[in-house]
C-alpha atoms as a PDB file:
ATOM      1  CA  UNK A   1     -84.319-115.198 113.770  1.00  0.00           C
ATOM      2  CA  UNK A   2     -81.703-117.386 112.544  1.00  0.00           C
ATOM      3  CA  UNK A   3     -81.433-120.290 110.409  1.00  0.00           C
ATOM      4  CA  UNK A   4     -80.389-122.882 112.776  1.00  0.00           C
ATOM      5  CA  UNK A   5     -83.388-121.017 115.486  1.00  0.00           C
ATOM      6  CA  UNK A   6     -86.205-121.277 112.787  1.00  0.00           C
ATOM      7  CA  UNK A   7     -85.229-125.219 111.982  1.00  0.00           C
ATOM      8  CA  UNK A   8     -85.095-125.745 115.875  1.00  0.00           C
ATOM      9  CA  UNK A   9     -88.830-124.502 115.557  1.00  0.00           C
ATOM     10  CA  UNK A  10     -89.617-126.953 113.038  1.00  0.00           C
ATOM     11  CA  UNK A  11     -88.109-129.589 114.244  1.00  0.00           C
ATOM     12  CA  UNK A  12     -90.177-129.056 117.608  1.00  0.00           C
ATOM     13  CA  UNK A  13     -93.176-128.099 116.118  1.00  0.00           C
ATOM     14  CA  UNK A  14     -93.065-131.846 114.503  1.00  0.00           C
ATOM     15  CA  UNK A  15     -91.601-134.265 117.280  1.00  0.00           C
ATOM     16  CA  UNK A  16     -88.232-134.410 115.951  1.00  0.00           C
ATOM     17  CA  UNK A  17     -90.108-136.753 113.427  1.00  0.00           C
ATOM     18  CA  UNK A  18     -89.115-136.709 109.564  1.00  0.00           C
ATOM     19  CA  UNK A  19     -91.905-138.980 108.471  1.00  0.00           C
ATOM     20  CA  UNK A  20     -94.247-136.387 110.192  1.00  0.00           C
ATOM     21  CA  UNK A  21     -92.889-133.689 108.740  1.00  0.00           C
ATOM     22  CA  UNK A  22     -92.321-134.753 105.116  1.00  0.00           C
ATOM     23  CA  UNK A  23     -96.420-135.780 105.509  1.00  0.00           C
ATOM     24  CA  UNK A  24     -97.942-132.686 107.696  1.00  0.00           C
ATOM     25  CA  UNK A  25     -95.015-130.017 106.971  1.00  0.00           C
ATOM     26  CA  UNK A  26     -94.954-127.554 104.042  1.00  0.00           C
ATOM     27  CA  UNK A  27     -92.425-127.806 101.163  1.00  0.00           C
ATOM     28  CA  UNK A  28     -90.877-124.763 102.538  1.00  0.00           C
ATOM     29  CA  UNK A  29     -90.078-126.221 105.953  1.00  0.00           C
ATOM     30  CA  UNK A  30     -89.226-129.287 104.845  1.00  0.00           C
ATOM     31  CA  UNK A  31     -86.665-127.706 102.399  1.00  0.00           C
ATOM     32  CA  UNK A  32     -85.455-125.560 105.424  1.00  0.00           C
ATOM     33  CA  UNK A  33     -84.740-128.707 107.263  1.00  0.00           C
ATOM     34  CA  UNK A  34     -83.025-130.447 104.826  1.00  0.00           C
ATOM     35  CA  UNK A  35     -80.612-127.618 103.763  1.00  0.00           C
ATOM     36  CA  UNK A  36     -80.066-127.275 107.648  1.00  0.00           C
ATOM     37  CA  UNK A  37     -78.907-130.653 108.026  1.00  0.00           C
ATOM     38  CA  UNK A  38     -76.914-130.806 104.492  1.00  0.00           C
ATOM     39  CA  UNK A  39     -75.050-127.362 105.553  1.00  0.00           C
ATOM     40  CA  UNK A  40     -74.306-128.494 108.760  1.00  0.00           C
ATOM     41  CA  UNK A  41     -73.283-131.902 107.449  1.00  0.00           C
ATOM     42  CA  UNK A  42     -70.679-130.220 105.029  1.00  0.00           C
ATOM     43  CA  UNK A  43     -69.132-128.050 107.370  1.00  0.00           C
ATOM     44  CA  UNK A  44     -68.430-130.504 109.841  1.00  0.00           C
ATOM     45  CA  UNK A  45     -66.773-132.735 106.884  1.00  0.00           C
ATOM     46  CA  UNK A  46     -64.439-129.443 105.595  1.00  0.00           C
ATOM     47  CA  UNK A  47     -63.359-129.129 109.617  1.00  0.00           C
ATOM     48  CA  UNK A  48     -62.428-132.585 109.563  1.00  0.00           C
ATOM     49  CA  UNK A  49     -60.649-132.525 106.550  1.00  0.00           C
ATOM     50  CA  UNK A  50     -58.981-129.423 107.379  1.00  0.00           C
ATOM     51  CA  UNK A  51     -60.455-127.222 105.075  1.00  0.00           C
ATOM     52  CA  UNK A  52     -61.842-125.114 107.592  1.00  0.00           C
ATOM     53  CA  UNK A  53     -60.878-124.341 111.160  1.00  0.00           C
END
């Protein structure tokens, strides 16, 4: 399983809800989550910035 598939499980398994999963989640899946979206958030700035293609 992937990264971005096991996050997509998360995220489901919660609502799409941060409060809910920062209170009922584990540290581990909350961690996952947040790397997801910081990764994700990164590469999108280096393609805009023409870094990366």
């Amino acid at each position: 399983m992937t990264e971005k598939e096991q996050v997509q499980q998360i995220v489901e398994k919660y609502g799409k809800d941060l409060s809910k999963l920062s209170e009922e989640g584990t540290t581990a899946e909350y961690k996952a989550v947040l790397k997801f979206i910081a990764d994700e958030t990164n590469r999108k700035q280096r393609k805009l910035a023409g870094l990366e293609e």
